[in-house]
Protein backbone atom coordinates (compact mmCIF):
# COMPACT_ATOMS: atom_id res chain seq x y z
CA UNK A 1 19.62 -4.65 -108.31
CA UNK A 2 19.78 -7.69 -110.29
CA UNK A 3 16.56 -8.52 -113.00
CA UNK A 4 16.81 -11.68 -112.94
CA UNK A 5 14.98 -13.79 -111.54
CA UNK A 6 14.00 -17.44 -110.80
CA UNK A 7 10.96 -19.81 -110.80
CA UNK A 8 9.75 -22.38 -109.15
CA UNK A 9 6.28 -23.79 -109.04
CA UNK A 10 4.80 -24.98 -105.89
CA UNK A 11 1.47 -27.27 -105.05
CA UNK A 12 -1.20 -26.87 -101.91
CA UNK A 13 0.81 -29.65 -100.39
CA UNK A 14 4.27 -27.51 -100.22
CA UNK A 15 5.73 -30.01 -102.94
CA UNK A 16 7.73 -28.42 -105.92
CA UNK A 17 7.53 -29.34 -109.61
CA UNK A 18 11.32 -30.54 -110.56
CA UNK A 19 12.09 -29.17 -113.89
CA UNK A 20 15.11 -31.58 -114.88
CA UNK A 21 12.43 -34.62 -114.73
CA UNK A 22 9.28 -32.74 -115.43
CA UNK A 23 7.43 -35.87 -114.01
CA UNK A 24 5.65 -34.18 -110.74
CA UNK A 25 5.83 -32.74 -107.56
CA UNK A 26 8.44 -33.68 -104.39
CA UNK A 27 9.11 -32.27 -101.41
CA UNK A 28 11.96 -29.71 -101.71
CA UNK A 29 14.84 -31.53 -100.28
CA UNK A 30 13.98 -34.24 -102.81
CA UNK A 31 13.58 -32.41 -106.17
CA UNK A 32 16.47 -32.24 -108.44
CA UNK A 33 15.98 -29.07 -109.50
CA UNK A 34 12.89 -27.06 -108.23
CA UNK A 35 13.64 -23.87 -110.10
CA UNK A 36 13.96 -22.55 -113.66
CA UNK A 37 14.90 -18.89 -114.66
CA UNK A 38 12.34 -19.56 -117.46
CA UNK A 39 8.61 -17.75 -116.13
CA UNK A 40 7.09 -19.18 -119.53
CA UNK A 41 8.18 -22.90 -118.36
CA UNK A 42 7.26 -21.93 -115.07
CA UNK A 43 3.67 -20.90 -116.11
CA UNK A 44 3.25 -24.16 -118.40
CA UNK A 45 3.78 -26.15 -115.44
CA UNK A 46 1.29 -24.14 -113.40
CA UNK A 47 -1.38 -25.30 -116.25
CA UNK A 48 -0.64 -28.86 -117.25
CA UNK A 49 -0.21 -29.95 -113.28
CA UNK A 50 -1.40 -27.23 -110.98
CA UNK A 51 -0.11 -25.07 -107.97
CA UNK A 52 1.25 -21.57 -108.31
CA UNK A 53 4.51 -20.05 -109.57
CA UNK A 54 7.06 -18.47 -106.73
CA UNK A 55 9.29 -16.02 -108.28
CA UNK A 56 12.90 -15.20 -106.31
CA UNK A 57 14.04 -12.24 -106.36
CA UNK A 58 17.48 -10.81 -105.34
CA UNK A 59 17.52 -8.75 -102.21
CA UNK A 60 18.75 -5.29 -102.34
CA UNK A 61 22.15 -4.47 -100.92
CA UNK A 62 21.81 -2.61 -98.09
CA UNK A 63 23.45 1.19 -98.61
CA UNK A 64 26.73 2.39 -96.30
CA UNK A 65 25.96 5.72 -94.19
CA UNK A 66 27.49 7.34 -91.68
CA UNK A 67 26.06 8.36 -88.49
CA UNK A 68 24.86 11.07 -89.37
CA UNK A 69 22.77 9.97 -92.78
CA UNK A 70 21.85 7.23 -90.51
CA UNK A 71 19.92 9.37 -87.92
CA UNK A 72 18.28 11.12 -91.17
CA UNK A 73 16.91 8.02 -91.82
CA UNK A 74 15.52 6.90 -88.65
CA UNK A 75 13.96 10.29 -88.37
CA UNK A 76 12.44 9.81 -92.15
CA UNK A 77 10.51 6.61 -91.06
CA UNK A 78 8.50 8.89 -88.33
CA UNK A 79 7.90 11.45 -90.67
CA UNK A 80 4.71 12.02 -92.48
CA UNK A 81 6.46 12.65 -95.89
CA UNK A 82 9.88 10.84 -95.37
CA UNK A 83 11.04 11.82 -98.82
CA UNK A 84 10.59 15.77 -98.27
CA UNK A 85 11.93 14.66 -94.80
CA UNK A 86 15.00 13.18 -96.36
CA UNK A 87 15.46 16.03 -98.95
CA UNK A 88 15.43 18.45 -96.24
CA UNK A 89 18.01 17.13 -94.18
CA UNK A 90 20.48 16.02 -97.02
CA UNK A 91 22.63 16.51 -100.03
CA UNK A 92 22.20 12.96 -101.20
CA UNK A 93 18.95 12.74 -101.85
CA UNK A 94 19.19 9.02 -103.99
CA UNK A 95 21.61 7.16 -101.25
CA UNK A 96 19.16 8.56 -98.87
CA UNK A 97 16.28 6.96 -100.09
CA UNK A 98 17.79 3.66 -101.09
CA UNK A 99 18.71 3.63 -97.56
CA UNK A 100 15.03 4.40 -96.70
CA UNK A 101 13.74 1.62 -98.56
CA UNK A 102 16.58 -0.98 -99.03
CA UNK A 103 17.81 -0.56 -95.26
CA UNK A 104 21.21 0.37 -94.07
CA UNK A 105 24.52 -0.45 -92.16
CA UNK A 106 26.39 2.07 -90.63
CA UNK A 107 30.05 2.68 -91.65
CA UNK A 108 32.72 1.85 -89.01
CA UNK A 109 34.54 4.69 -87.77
CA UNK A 110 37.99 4.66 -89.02
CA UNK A 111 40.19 5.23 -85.48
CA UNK A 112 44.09 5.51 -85.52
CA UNK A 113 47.32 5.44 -83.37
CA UNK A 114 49.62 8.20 -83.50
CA UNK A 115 53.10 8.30 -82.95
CA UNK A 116 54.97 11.11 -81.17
CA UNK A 117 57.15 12.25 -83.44
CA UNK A 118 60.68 11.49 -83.98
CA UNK A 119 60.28 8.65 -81.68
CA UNK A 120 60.14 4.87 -82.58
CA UNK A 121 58.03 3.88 -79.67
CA UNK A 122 55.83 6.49 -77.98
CA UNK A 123 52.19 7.11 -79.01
CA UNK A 124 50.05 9.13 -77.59
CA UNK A 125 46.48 8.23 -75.42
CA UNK A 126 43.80 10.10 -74.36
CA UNK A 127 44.13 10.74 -70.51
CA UNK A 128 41.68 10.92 -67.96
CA UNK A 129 41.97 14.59 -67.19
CA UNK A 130 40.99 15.10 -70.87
CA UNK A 131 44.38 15.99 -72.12
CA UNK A 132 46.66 13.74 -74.21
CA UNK A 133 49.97 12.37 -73.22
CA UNK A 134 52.92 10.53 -74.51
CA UNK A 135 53.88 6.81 -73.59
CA UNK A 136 56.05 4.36 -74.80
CA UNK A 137 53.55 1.46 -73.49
CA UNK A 138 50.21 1.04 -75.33
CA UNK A 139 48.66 -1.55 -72.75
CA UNK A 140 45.52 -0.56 -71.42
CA UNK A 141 45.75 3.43 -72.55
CA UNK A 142 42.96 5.02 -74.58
CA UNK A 143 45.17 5.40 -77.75
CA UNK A 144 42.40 5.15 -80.51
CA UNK A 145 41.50 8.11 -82.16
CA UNK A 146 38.42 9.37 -84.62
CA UNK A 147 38.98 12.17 -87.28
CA UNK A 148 37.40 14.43 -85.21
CA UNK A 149 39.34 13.62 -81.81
CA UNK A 150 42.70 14.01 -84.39
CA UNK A 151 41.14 18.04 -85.04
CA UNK A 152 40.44 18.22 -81.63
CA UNK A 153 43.39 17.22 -79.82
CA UNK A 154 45.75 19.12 -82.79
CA UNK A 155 47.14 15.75 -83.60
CA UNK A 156 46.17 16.12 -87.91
CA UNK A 157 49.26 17.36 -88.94
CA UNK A 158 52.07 16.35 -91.43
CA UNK A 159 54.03 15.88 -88.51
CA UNK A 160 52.18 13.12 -87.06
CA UNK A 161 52.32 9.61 -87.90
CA UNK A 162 48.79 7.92 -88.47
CA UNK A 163 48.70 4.45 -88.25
CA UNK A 164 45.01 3.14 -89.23
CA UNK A 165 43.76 0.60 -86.71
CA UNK A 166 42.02 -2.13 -88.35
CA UNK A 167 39.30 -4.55 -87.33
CA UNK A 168 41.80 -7.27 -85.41
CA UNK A 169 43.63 -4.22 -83.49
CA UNK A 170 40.23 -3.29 -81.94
């Protein structure tokens, strides 16, 4: 996280002091510049013309988890001790807790196509008996498939072609 910061000085009213004309308050859509990254000229104002210095700070980013970390950290919040919680449950103990405090977005599954091989056409899809099959149409079959469904269904081998699908595929 960024430490900088910046300044701005507002009155009772909800004016601002505009620090390029230093010559008093206007509404905030009307000052030509309403902040300084300057507390000291921030402060100065406060005590030659009044009202109360606003500092800005940059948000966090928000921290990347899986699933997984992400339940971790859902749990945490109930806990009595979240941070024992967290270093409990996980390897990771700093991601973790700048998750905790800084919030989180969970990482998009990476899914893929995968051609049968020695074919130029035919993927396979997920079938509704729970097996997978071969087809050399892609319309409306369940071809997508996780990491885990690639272990599961034996399709993580050299042999296979992975092709990554990516945000406008989906």
């Amino acid at each position: 996280m960024s430490e900088e910061k910046l300044y701005a000085v507002k009155n009772d009213d909800g004016e601002y002091w505009d620090f390029a004309d230093r010559d008093g308050f206007f509404e905030l859509s009307f000052a030509y510049c309403p902040t300084t990254d300057n507390e000291e000229d921030a402060k100065d104002a406060v005590h030659d013309y009044g009202g109360h210095v606003v500092a800005f700070v940059e948000e966090p980013k928000k921290v990347v988890l899986n699933k997984e970390q992400a339940e971790i950290v859902d749990d945490a919040h109930g806990n009595e001790i979240p941070a024992s919680f967290i270093a409990s449950k996980s390897d990771d103990e700093e991601l973790m807790m700048n998750a905790y405090v800084n919030g989180y977005t969970v990482a998009k599954e990476k899914k893929y196509k995968v051609r049968v091989p020695e074919t130029q056409t035919s993927y396979y899809y997920k079938g509704s008996d729970g097996h997978v099959h071969a087809s050399d149409t892609s319309g409306g079959l369940d071809n997508e498939f996780s990491d885990y469904e690639l272990q599961q269904y034996g399709l993580d081998g050299e042999r296979f072609k992975k092709e990554e699908v990516t945000d406008d595929e989906q």
